[in-house]
Protein backbone atom coordinates (compact mmCIF):
# COMPACT_ATOMS: atom_id res chain seq x y z
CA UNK A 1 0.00 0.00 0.00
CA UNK A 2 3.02 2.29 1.03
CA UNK A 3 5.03 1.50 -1.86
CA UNK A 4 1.99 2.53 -4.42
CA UNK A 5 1.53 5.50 -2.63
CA UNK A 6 5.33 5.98 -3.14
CA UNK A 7 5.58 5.16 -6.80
CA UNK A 8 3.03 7.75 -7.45
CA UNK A 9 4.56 10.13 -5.57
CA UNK A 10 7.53 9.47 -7.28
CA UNK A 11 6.06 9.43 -10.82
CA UNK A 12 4.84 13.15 -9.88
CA UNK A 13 7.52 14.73 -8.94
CA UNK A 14 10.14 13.36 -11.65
CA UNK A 15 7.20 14.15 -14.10
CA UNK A 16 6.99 17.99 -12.46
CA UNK A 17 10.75 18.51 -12.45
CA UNK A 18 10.87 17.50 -16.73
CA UNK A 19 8.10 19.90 -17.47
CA UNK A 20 9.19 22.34 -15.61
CA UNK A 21 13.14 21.50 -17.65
CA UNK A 22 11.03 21.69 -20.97
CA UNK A 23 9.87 24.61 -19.91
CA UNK A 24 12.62 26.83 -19.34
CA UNK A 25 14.44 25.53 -22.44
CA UNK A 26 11.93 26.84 -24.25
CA UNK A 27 11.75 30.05 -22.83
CA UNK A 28 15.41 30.37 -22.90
CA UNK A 29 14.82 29.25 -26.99
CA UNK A 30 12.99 31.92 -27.23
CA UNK A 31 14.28 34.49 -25.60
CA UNK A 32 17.61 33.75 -27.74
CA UNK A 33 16.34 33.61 -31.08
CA UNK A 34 15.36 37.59 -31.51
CA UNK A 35 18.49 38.56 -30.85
CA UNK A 36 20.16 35.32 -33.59
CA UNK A 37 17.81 37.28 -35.71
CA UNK A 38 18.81 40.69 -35.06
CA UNK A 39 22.57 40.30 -35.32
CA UNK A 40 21.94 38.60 -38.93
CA UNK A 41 19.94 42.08 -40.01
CA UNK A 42 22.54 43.54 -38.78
CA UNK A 43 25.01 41.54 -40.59
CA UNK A 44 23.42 41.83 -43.91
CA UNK A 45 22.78 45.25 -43.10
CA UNK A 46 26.74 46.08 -42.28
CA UNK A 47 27.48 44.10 -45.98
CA UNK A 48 25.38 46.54 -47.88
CA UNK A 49 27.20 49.55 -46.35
CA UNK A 50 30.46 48.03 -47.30
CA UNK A 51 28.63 47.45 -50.92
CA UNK A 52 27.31 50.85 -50.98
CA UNK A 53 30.71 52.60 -50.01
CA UNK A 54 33.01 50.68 -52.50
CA UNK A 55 30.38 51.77 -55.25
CA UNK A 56 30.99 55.28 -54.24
CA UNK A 57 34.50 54.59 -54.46
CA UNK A 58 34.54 53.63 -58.08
């Protein structure tokens, strides 16, 4: 009787703990992937200056 009381118990909290694991990876997921985002924009954006500046150049 103990032991099934137990087992639930058990089942619970190691259940509780990996949602709440999947959970902040997510949010950490996306909480990351603005700024991956921005820093390409601003990539492609710092590529098109260089472009635009050697054109001038010319």
């Amino acid at each position: 009787m103990f032991f099934d009381i137990y087992f639930i118990l058990a089942a619970a909290l190691v259940g509780g703990i990996i949602a709440i694991a999947g959970f902040i990876m997510i949010f950490a997921k996306k909480v990351k992937q603005p700024k991956e985002e921005l820093q390409r924009k601003v990539a492609l954006l710092e590529e098109e200056v260089k472009n635009l500046k050697s054109d001038n150049k010319r």
